[in-house]
C-alpha atoms as a PDB file:
ATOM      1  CA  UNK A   1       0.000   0.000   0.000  1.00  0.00           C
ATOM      2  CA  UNK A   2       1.769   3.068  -1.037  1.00  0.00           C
ATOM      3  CA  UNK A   3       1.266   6.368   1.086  1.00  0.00           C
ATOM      4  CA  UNK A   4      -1.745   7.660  -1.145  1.00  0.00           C
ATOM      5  CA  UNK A   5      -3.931   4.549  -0.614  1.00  0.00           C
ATOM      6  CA  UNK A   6      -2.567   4.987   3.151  1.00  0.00           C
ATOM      7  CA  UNK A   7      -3.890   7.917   3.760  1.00  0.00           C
ATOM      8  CA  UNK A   8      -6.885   7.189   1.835  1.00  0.00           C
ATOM      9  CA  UNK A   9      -7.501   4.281   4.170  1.00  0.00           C
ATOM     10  CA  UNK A  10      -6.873   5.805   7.422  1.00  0.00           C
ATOM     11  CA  UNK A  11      -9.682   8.702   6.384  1.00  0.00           C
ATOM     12  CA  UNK A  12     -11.749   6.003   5.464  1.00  0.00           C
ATOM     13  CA  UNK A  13     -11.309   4.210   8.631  1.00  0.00           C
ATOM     14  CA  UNK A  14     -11.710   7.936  10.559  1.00  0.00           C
ATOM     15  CA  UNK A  15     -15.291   7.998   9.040  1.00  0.00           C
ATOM     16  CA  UNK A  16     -16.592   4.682   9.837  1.00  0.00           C
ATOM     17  CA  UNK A  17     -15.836   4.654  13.262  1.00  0.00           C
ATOM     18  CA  UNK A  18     -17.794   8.218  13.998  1.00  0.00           C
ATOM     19  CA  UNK A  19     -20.336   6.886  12.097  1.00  0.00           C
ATOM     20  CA  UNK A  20     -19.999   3.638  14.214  1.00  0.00           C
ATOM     21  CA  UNK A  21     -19.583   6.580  17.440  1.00  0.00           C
ATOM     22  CA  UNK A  22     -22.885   8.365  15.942  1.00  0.00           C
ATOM     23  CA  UNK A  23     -25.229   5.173  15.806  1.00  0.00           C
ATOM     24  CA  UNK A  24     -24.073   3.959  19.427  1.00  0.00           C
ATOM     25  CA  UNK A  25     -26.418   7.701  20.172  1.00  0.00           C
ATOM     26  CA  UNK A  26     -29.004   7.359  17.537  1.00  0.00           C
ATOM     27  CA  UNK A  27     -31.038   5.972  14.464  1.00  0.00           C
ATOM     28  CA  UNK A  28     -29.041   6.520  10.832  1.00  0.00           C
ATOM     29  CA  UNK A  29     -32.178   8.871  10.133  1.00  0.00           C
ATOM     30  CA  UNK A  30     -31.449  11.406  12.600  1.00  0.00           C
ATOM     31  CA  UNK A  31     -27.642  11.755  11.669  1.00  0.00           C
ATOM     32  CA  UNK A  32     -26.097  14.277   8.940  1.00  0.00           C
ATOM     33  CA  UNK A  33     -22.972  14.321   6.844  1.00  0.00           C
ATOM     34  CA  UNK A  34     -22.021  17.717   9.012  1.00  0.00           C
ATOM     35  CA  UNK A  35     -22.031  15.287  12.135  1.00  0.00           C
ATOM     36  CA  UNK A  36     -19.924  12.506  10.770  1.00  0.00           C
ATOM     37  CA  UNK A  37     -16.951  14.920   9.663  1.00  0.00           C
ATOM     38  CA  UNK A  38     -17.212  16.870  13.239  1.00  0.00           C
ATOM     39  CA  UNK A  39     -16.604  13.656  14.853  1.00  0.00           C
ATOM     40  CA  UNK A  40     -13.884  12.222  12.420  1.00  0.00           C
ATOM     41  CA  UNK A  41     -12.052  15.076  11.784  1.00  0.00           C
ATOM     42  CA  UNK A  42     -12.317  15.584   8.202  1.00  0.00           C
ATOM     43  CA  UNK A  43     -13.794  18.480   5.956  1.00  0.00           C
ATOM     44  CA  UNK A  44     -17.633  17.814   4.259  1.00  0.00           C
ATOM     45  CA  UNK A  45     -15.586  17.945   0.919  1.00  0.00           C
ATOM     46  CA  UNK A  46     -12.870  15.407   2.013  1.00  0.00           C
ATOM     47  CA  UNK A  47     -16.559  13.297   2.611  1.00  0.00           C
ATOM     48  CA  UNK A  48     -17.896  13.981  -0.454  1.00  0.00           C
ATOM     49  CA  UNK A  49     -14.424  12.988  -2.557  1.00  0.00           C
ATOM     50  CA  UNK A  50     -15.358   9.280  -0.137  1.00  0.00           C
ATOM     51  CA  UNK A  51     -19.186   8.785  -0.346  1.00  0.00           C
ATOM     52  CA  UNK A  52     -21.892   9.736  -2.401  1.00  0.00           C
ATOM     53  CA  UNK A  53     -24.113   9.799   0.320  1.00  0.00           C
ATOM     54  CA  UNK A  54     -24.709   8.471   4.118  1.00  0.00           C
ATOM     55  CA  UNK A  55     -25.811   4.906   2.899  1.00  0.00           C
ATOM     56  CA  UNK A  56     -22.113   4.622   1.024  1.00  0.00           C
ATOM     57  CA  UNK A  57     -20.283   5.144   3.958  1.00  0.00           C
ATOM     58  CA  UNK A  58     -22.885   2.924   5.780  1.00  0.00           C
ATOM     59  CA  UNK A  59     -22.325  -0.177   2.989  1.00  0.00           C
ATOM     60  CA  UNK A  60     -18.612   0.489   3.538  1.00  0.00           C
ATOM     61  CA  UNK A  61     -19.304   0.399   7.400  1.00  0.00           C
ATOM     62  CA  UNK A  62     -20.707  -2.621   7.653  1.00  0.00           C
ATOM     63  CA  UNK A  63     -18.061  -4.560   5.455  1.00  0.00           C
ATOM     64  CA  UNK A  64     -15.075  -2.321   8.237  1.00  0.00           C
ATOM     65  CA  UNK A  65     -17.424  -4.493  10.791  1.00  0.00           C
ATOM     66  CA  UNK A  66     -17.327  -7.816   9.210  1.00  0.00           C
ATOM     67  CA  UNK A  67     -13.691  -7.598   7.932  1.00  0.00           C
ATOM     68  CA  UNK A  68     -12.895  -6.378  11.718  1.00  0.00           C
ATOM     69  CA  UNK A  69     -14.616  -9.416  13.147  1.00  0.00           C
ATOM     70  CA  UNK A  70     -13.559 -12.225  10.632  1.00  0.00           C
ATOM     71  CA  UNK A  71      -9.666 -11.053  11.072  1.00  0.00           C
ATOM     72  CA  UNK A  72     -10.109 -12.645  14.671  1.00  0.00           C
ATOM     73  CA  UNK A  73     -10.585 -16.265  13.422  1.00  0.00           C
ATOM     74  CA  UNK A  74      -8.390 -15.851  10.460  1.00  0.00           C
ATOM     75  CA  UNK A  75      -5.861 -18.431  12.567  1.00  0.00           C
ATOM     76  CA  UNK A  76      -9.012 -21.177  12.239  1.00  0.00           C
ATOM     77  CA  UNK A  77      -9.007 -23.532   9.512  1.00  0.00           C
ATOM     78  CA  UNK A  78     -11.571 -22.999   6.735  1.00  0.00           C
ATOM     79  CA  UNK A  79     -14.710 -25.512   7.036  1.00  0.00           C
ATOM     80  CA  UNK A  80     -17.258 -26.430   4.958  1.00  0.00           C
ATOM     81  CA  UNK A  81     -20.879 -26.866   6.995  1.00  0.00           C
ATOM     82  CA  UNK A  82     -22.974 -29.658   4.859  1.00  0.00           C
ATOM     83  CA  UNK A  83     -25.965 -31.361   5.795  1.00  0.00           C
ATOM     84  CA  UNK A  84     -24.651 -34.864   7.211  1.00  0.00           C
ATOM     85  CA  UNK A  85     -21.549 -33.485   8.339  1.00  0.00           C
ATOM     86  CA  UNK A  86     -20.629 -35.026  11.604  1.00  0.00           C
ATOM     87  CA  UNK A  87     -21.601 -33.564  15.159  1.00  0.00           C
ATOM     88  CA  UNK A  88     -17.991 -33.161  16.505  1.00  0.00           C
ATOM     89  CA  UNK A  89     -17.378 -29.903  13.459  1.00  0.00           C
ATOM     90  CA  UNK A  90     -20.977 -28.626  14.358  1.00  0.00           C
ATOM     91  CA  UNK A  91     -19.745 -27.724  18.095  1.00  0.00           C
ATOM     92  CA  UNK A  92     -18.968 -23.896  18.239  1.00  0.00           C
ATOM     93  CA  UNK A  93     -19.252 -23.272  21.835  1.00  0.00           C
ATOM     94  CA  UNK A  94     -15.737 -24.542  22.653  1.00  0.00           C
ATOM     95  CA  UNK A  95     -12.684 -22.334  23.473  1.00  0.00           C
ATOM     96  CA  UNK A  96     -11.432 -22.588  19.973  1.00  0.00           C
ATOM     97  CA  UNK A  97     -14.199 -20.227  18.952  1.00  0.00           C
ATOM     98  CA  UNK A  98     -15.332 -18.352  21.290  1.00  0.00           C
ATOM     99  CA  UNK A  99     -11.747 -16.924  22.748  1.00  0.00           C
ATOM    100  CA  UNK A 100     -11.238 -15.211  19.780  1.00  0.00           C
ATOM    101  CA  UNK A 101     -14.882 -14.028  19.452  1.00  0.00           C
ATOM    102  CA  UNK A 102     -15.136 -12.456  23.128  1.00  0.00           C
ATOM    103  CA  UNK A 103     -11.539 -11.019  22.241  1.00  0.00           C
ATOM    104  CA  UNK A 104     -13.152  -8.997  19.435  1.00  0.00           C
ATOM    105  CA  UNK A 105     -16.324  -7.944  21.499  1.00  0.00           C
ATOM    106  CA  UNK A 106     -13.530  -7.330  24.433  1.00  0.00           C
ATOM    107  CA  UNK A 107     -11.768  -5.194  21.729  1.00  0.00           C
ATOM    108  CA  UNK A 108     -14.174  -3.543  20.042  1.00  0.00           C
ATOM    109  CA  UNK A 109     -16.765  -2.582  22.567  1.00  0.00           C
ATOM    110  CA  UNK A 110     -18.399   0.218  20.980  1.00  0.00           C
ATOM    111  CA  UNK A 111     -18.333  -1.489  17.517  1.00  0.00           C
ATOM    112  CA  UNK A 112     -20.094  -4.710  19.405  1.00  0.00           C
ATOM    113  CA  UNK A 113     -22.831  -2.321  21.330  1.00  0.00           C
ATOM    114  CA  UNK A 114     -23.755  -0.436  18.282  1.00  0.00           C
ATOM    115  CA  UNK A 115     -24.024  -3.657  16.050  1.00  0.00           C
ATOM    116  CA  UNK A 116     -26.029  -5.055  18.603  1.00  0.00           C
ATOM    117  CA  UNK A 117     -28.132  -1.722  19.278  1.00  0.00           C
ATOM    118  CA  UNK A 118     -28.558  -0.701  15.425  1.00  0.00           C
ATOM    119  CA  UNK A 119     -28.536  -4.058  13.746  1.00  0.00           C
ATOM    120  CA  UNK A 120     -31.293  -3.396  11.288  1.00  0.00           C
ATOM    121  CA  UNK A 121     -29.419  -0.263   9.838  1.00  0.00           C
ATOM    122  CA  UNK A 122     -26.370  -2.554   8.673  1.00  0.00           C
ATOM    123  CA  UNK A 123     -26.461  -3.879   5.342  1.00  0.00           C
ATOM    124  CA  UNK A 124     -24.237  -7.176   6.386  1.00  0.00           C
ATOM    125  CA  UNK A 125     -26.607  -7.853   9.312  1.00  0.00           C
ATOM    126  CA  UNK A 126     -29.282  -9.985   7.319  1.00  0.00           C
ATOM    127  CA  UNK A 127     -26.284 -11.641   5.160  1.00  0.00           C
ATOM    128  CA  UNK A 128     -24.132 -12.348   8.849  1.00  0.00           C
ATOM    129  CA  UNK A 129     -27.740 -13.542  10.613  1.00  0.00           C
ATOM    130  CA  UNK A 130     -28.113 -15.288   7.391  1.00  0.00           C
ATOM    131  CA  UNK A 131     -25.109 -17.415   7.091  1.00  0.00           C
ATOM    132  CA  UNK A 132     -25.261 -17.968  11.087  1.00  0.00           C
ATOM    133  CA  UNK A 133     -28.952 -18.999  11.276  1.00  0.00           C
ATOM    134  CA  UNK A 134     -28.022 -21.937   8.359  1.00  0.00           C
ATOM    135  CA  UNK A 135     -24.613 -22.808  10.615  1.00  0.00           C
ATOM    136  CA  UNK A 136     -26.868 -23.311  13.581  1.00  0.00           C
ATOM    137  CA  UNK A 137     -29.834 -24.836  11.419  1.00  0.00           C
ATOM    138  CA  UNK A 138     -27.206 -27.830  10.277  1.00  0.00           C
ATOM    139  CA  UNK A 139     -26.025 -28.190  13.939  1.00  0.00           C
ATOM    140  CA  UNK A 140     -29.291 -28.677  15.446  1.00  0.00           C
ATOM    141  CA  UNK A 141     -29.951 -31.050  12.266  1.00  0.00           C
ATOM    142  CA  UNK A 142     -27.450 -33.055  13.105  1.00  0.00           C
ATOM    143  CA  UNK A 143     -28.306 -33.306  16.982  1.00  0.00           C
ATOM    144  CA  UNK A 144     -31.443 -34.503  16.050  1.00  0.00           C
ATOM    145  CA  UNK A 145     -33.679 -31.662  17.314  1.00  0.00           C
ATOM    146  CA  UNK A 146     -37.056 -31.677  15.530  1.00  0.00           C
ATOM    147  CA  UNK A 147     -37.331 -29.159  12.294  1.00  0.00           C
ATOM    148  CA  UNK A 148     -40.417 -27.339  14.314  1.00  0.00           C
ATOM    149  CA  UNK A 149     -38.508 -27.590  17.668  1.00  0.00           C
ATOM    150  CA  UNK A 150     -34.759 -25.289  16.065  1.00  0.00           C
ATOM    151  CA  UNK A 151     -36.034 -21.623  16.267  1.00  0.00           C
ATOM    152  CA  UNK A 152     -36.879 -22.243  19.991  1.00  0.00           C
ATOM    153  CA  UNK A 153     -33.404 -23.775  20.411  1.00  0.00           C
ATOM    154  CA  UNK A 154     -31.937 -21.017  18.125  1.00  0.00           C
ATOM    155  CA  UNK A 155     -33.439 -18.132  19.998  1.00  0.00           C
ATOM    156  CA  UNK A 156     -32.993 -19.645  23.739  1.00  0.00           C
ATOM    157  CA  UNK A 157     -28.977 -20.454  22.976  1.00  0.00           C
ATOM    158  CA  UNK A 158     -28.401 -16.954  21.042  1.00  0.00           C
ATOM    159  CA  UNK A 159     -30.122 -14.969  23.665  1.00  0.00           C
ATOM    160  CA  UNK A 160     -28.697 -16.192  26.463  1.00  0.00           C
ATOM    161  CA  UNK A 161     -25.386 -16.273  25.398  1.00  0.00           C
ATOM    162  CA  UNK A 162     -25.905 -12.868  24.521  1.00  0.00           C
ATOM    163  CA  UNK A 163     -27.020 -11.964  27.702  1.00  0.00           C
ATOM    164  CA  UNK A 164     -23.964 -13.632  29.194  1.00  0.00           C
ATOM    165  CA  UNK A 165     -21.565 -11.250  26.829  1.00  0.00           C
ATOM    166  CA  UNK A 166     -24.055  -8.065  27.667  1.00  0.00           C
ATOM    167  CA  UNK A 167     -23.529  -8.599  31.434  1.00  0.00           C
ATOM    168  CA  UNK A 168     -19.892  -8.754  30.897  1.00  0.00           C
ATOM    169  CA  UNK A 169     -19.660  -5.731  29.177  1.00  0.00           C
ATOM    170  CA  UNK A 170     -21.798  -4.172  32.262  1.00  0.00           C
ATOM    171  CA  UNK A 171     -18.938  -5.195  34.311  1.00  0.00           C
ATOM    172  CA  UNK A 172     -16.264  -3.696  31.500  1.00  0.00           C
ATOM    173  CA  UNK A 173     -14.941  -7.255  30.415  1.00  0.00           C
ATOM    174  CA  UNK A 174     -13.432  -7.541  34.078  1.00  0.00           C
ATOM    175  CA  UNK A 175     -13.846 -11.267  34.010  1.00  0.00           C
ATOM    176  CA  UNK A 176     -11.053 -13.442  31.663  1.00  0.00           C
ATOM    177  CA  UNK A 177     -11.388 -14.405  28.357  1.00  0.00           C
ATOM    178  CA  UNK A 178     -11.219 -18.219  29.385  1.00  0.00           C
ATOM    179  CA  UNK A 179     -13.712 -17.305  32.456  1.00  0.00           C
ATOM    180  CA  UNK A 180     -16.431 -16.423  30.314  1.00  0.00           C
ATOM    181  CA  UNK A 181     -15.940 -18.877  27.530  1.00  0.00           C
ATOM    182  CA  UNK A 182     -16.193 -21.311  30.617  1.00  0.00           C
ATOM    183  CA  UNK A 183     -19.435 -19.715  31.911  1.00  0.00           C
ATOM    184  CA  UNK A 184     -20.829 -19.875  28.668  1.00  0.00           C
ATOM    185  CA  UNK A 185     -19.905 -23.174  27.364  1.00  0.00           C
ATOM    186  CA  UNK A 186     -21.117 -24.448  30.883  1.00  0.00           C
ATOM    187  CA  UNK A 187     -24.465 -22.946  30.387  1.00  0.00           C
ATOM    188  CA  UNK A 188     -24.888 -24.386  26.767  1.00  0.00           C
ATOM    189  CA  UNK A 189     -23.800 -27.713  27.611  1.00  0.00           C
ATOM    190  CA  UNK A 190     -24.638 -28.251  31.544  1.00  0.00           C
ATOM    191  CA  UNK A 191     -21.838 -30.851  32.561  1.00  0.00           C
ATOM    192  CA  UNK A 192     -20.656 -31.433  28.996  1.00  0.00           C
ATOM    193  CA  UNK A 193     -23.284 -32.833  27.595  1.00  0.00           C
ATOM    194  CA  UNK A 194     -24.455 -32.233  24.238  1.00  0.00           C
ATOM    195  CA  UNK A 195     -28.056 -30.765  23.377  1.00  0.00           C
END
């Protein structure tokens, strides 16, 4: 990256986080272009040489989120989730996953609060609830739970270990990595045993 696309970048970067700061306050409807360059630092021209409008930035927000997150598992091997595939690949709620996904909520609090808060006003949200709502879907498959029976299973495990992470954050990630992946994998899987 030469010092052009640098700099370029870094602006870039400047914009999406104060437009990450802006939503953690309120709905993408109630903030202006004039707001976004007070909080980044940059001139409404230096915006407008970026993004056509709000939504750009927004499109180009959301993929800042999802390339942030995915960098944390980038040391995880690559698998393929097909129907059949056996139980032992289906288990996420082990250590292997979940350290590095607590380190990016642990590192990114304000990026993790506003996803959470403003969900509905990120492009990649349906695509990300998408691709983990057929992940889960195959799991549940695969433990046998009745086709009816998965989006109570799917909304009991995802809430709760949501509320596990949200109290956590209460207490400003005070708790170890490893603490919480324990708490959590204890809750999902009482004693170790599988659903």
């Amino acid at each position: 990256m030469n010092k052009s696309e640098s700099k370029y970048f870094h602006t870039a970067q400047k914009m999406d986080e104060a437009l990450l700061a802006l939503l953690s306050e309120k709905d993408l409807d109630y903030i202006t272009v004039k707001e976004i360059c007070k909080v980044s630092g940059v001139s409404r021209s230096t915006f407008y040489l970026h993004y056509e409008t709000i939504g750009d930035l927004l499109l180009e927000t959301a993929q800042y989120i999802s390339d942030t997150f995915h960098a944390y598992f980038q040391h995880l091997p690559r698998q393929e989730f097909t129907p059949g595939a056996s139980k032992e690949t289906l288990i996420f709620i082990t250590p292997e996953y979940l350290i590095p996904w607590l380190s990016f909520i642990r590192d990114n609090k304000l990026l993790y609060r506003t996803v959470v808060k403003r969900f509905h006003h990120l492009p990649l949200g349906d695509k990300l609830f998408l691709d983990i709502n057929q992940t889960i879907h195959l799991a549940l498959e695969a433990f046998g739970i009745p086709e009816n029976h998965r989006k109570y299973w799917m909304a009991f495990h995802l809430e709760g270990i949501n509320a596990i992470v949200k109290e956590w954050l209460e207490e400003d990630c005070g708790d170890s990595l490893e603490e919480i992946s324990q708490v959590i994998q204890n809750c999902v899987r009482p004693g170790g045993n599988l659903p």
